[in-house]
C-alpha atoms as a PDB file:
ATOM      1  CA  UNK A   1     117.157 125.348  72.672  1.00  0.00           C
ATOM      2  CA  UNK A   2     113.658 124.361  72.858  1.00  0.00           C
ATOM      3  CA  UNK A   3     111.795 124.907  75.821  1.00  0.00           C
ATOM      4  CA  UNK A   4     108.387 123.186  75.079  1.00  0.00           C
ATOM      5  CA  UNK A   5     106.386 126.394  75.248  1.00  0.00           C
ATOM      6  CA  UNK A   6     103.041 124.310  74.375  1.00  0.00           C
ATOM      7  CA  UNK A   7     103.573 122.661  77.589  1.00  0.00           C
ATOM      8  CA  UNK A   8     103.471 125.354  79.585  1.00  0.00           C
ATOM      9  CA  UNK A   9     100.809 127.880  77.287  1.00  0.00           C
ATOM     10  CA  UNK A  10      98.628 123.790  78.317  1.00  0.00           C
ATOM     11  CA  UNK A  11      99.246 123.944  81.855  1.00  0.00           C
ATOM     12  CA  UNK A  12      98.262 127.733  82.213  1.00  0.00           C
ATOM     13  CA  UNK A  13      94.919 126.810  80.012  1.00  0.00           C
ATOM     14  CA  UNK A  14      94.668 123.779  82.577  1.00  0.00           C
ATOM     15  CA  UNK A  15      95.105 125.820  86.281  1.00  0.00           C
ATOM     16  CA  UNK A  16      92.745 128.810  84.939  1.00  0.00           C
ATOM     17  CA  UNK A  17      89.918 125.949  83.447  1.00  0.00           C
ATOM     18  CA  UNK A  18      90.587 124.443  87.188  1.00  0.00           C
ATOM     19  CA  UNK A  19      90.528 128.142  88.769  1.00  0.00           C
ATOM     20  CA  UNK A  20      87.003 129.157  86.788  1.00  0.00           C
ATOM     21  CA  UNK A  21      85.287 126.072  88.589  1.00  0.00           C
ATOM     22  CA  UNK A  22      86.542 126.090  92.006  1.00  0.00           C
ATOM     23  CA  UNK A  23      88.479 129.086  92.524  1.00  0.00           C
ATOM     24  CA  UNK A  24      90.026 128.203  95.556  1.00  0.00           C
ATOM     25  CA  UNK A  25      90.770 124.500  94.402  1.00  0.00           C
ATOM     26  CA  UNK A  26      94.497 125.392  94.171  1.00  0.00           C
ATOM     27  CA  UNK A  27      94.273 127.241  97.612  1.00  0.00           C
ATOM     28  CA  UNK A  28      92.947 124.393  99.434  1.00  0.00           C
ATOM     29  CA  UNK A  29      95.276 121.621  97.705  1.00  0.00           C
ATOM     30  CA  UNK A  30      98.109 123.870  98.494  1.00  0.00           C
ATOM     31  CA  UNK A  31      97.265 123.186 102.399  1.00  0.00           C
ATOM     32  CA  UNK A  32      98.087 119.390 102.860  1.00  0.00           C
ATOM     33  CA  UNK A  33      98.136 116.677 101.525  1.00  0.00           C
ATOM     34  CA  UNK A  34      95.943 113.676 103.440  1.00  0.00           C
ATOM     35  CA  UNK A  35      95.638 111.149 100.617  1.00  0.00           C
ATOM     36  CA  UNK A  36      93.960 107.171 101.569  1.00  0.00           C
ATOM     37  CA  UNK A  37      95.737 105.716  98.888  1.00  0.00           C
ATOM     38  CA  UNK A  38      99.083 104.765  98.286  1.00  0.00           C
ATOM     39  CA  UNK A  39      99.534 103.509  94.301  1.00  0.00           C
ATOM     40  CA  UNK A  40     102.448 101.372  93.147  1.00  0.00           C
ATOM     41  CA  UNK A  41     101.882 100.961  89.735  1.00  0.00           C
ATOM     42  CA  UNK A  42     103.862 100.607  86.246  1.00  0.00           C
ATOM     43  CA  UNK A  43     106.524 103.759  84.759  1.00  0.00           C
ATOM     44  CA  UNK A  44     104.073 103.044  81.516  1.00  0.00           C
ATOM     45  CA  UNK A  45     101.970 105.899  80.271  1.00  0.00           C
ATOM     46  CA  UNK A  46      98.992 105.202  79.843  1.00  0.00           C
ATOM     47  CA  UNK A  47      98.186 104.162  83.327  1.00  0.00           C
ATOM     48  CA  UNK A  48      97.911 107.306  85.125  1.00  0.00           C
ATOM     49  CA  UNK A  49      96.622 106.788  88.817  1.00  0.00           C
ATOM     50  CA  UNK A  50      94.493 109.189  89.650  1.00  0.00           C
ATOM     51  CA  UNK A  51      92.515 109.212  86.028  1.00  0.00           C
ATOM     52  CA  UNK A  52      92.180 105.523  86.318  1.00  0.00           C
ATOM     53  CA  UNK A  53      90.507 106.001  89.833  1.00  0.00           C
ATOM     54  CA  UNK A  54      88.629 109.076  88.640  1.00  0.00           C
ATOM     55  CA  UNK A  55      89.974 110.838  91.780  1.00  0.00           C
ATOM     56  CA  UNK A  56      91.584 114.507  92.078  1.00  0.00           C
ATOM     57  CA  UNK A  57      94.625 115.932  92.636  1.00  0.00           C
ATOM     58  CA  UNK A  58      95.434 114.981  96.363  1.00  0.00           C
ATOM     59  CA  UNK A  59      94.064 111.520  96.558  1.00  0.00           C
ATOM     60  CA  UNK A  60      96.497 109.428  95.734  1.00  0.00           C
ATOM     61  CA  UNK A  61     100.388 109.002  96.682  1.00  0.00           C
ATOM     62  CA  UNK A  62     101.817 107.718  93.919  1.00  0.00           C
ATOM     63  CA  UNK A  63     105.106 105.238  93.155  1.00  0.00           C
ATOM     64  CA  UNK A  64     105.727 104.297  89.800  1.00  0.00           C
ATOM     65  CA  UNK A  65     109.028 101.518  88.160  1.00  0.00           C
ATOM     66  CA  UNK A  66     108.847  99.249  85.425  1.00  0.00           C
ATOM     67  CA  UNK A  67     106.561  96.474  85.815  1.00  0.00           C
ATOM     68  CA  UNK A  68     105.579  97.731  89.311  1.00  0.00           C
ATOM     69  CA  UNK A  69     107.850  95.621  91.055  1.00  0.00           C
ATOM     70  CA  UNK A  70     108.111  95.852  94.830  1.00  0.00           C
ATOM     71  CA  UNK A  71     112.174  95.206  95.715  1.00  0.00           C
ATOM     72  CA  UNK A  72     113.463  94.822  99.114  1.00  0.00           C
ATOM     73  CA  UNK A  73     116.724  96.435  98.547  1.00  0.00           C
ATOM     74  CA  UNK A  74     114.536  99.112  96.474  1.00  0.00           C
ATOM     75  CA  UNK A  75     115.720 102.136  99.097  1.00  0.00           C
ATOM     76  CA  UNK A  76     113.781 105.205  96.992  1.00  0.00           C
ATOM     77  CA  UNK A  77     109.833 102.502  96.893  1.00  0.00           C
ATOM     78  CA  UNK A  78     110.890 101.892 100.603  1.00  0.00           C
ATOM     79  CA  UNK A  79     111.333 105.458 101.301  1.00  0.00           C
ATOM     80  CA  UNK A  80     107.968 106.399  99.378  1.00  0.00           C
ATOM     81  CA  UNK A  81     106.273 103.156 101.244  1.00  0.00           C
ATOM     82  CA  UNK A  82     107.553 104.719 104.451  1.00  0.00           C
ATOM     83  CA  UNK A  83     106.372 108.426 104.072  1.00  0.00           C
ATOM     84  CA  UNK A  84     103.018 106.968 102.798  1.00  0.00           C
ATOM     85  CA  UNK A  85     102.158 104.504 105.749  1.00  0.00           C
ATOM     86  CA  UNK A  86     104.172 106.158 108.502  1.00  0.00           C
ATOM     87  CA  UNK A  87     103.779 110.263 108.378  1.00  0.00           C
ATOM     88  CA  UNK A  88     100.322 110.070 105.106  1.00  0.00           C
ATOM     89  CA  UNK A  89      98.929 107.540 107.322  1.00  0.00           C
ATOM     90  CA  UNK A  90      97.107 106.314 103.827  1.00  0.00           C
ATOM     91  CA  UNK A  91      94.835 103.453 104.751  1.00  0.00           C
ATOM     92  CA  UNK A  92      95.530 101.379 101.272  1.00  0.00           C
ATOM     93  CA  UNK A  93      98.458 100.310  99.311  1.00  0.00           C
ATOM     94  CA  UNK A  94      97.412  99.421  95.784  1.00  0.00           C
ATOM     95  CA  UNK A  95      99.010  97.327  93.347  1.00  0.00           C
ATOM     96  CA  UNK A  96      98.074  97.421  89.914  1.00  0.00           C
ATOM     97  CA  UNK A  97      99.671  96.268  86.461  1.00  0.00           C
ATOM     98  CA  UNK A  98      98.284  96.018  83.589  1.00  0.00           C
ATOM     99  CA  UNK A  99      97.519  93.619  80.686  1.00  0.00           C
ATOM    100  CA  UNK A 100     100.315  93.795  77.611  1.00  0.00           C
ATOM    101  CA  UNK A 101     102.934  95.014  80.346  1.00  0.00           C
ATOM    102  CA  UNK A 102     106.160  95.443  78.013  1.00  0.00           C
ATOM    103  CA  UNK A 103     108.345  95.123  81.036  1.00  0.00           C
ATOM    104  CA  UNK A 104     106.465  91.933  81.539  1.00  0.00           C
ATOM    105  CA  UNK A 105     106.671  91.005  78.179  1.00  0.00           C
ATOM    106  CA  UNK A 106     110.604  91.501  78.217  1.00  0.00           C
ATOM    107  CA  UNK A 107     110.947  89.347  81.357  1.00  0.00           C
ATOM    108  CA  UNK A 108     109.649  86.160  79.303  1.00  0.00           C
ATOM    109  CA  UNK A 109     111.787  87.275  76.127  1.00  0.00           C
ATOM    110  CA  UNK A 110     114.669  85.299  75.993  1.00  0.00           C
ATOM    111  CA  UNK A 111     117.220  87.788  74.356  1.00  0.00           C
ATOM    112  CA  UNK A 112     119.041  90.347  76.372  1.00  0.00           C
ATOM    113  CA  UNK A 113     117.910  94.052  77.084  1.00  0.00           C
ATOM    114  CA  UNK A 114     120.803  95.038  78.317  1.00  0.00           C
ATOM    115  CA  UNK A 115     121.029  97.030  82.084  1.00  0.00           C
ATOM    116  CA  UNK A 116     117.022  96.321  82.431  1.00  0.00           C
ATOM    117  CA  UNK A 117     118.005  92.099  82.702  1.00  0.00           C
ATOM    118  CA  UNK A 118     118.951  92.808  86.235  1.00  0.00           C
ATOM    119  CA  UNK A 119     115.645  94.330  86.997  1.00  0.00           C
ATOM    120  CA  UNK A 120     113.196  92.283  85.213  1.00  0.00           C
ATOM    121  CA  UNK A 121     114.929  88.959  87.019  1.00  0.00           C
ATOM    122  CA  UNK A 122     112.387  90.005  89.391  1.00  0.00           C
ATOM    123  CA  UNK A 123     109.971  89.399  86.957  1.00  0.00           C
ATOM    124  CA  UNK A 124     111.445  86.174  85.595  1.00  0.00           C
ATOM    125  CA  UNK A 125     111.571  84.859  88.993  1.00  0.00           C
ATOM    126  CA  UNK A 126     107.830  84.815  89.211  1.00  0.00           C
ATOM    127  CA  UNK A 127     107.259  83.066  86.014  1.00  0.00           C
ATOM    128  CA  UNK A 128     110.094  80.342  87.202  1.00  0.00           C
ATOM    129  CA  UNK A 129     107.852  80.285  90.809  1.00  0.00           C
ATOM    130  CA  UNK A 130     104.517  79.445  88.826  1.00  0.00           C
ATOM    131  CA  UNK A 131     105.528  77.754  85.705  1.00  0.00           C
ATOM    132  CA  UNK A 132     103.194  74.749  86.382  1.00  0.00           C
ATOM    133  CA  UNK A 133     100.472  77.631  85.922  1.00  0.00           C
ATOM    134  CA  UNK A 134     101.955  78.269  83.125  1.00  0.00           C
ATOM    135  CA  UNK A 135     102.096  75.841  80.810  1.00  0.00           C
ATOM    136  CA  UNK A 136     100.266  74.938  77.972  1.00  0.00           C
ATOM    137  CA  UNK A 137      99.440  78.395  77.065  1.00  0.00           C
ATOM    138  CA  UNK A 138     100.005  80.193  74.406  1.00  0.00           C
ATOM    139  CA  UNK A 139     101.797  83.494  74.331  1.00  0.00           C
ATOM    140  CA  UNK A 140      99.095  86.153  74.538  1.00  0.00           C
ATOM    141  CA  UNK A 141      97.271  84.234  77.238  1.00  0.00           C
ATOM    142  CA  UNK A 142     100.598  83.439  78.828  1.00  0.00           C
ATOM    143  CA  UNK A 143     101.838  87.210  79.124  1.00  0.00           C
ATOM    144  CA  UNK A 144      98.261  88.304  80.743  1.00  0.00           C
ATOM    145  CA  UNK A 145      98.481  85.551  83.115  1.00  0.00           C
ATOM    146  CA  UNK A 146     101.925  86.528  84.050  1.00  0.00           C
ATOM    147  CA  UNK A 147     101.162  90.424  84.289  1.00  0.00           C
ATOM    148  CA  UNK A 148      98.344  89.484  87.198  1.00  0.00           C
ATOM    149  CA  UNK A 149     101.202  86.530  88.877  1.00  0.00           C
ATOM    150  CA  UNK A 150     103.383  89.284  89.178  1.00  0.00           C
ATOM    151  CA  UNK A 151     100.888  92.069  90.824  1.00  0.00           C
ATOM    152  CA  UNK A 152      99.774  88.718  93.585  1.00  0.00           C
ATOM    153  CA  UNK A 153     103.745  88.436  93.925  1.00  0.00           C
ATOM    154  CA  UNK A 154     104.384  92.263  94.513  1.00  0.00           C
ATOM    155  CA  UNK A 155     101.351  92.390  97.065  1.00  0.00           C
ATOM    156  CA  UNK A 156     102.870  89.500  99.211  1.00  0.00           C
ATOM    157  CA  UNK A 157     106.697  91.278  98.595  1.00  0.00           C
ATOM    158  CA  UNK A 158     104.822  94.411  99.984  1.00  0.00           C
ATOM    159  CA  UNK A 159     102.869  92.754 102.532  1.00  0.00           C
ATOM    160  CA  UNK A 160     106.429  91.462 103.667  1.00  0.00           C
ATOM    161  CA  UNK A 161     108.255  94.622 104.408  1.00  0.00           C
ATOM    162  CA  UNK A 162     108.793  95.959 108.278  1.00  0.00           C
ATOM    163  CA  UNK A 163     106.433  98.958 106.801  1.00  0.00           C
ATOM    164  CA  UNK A 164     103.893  97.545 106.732  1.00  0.00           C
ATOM    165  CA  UNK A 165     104.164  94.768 109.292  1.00  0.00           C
ATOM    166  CA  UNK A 166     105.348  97.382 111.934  1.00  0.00           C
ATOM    167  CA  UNK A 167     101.931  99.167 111.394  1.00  0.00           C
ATOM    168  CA  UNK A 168      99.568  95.917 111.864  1.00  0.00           C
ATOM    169  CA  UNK A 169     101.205  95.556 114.801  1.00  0.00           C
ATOM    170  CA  UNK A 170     100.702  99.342 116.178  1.00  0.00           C
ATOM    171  CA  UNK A 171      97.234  98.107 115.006  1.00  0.00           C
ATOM    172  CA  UNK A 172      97.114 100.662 111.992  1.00  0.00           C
ATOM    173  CA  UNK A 173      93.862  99.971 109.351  1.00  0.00           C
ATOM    174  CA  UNK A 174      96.209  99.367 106.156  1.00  0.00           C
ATOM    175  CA  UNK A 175      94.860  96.932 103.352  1.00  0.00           C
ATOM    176  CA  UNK A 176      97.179  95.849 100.581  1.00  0.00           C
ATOM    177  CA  UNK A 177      95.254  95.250  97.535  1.00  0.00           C
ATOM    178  CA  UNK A 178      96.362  93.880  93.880  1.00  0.00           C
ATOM    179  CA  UNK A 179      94.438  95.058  90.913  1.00  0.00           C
ATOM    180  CA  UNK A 180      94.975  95.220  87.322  1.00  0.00           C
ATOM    181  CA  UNK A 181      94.486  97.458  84.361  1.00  0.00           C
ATOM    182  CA  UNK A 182      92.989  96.667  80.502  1.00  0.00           C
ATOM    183  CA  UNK A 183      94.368  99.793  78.507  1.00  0.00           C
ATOM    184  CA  UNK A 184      91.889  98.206  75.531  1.00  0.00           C
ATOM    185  CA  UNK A 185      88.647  99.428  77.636  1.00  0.00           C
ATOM    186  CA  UNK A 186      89.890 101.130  80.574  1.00  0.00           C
ATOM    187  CA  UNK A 187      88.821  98.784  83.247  1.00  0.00           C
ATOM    188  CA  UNK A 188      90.300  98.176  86.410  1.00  0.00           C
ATOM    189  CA  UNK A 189      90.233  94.331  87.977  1.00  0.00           C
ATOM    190  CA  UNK A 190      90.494  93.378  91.453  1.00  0.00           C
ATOM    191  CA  UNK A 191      92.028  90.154  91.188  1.00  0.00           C
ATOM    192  CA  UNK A 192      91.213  89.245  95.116  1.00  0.00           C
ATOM    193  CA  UNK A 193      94.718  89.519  97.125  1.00  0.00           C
ATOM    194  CA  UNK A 194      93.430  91.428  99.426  1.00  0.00           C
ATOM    195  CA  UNK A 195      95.846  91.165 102.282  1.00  0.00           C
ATOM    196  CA  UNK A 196      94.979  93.482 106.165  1.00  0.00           C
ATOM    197  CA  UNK A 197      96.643  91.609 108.452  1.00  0.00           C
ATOM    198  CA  UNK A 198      99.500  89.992 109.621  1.00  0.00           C
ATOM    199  CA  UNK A 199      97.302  86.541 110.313  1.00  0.00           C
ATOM    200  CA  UNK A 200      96.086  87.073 106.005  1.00  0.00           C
ATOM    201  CA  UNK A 201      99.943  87.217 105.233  1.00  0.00           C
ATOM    202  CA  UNK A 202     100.619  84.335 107.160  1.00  0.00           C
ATOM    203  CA  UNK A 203      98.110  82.416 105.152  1.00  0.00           C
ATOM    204  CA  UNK A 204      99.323  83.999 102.136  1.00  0.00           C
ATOM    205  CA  UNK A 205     103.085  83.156 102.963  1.00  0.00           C
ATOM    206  CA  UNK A 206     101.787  79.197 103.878  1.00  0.00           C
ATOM    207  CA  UNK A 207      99.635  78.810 100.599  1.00  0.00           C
ATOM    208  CA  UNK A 208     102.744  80.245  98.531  1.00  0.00           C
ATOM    209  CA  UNK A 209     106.000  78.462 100.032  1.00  0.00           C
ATOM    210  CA  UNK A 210     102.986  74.953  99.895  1.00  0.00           C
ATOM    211  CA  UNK A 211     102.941  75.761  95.850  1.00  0.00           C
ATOM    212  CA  UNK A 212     106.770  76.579  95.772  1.00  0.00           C
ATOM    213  CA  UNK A 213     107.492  73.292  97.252  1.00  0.00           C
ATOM    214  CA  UNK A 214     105.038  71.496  94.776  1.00  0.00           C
ATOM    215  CA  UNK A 215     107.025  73.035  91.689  1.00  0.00           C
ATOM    216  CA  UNK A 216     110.516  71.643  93.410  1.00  0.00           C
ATOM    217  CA  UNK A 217     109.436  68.128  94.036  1.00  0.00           C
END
């Protein structure tokens, strides 16, 4: 049986490149962990958190599904939102997809994927919730739209959770944010929901259930 010895002759190359810089870098990190950020992002890749952000080992609590889709029956993001906000204390919760999402991309294929369908309904519920926003685009242009609707949609479903309510009300400094990646030139957007406080979501919750009832009229 293999057992991926390049992997492992890498990661000893790796820790002793790491050790002849800061020798007691593994020491210290070994210590605690005390992170600001909290990242929900997408299972894919090529968007790794803390390389995106440019920040170390340690920075950055990380929670990763396909299509980074915040569930509220989700019990294991829940658990990870929990740890983060209630014991890390992390001061930011950070959405971010990114462009050409294939979970995305799936969602607004009509032919079946099989046990995934039941997970990207999440996904196909936001394009049924903005479809006037929608229309009269074509595909390309339609599936990057879709990729930021769905971040804005995860960062009110996250916004929404007793997490992070609970902690506005103990008065906590927590801002959700929703950003998005370009894996063509590396660049992260901030595409301004910004959400730190119960009074925001409110707004938030009024200006989407206002559209909502627009698209059912």
């Amino acid at each position: 049986m293999k057992k991926l010895k390049h992997i492992f002759d890498s990661n000893k190359a790796w820790a002793q490149s790491i050790i002849e810089n800061d020798p007691d870098f593994f020491s210290n990190l070994a210590k605690q962990q005390t992170p600001e950020y909290l990242w929900i992002g997408c299972s894919d890749s090529r968007v790794p958190a803390n390389q995106i952000m440019n920040l170390p080992p340690g920075e950055v609590f990380v929670h990763r599904n396909i299509a980074n889709v915040v569930v509220h029956t989700d019990m294991n993001l829940l658990s990870v939102m929990q740890y983060a906000v209630e014991v890390l204390k992390v001061k930011h919760i950070i959405v971010c997809g990114h462009y050409g999402c294939g979970g995305v991309k799936a969602a607004m294929d009509p032919d079946e994927h099989g046990l995934i369908d039941n997970w990207l309904r999440h996904i196909r519920d936001v394009g049924r919730f903005n479809a006037l926003k929608l229309q009269d685009m074509d595909e390309d242009t339609m599936i990057d739209r879709m990729c930021e609707l769905n971040v804005v949609e995860q960062v009110s479903n996250v916004c929404n959770t007793t997490i992070v309510q609970h902690a506005w009300k103990r008065g906590a400094e927590l801002c959700v944010h929703g950003w998005i990646y370009n894996i063509e030139n590396g660049i992260l957007k901030d595409l301004d929901a910004c959400v730190d406080s119960l009074q925001q979501l409110d707004d938030l919750n009024r200006e989407k259930w206002g559209m909502l009832s627009t698209l059912n009229k």
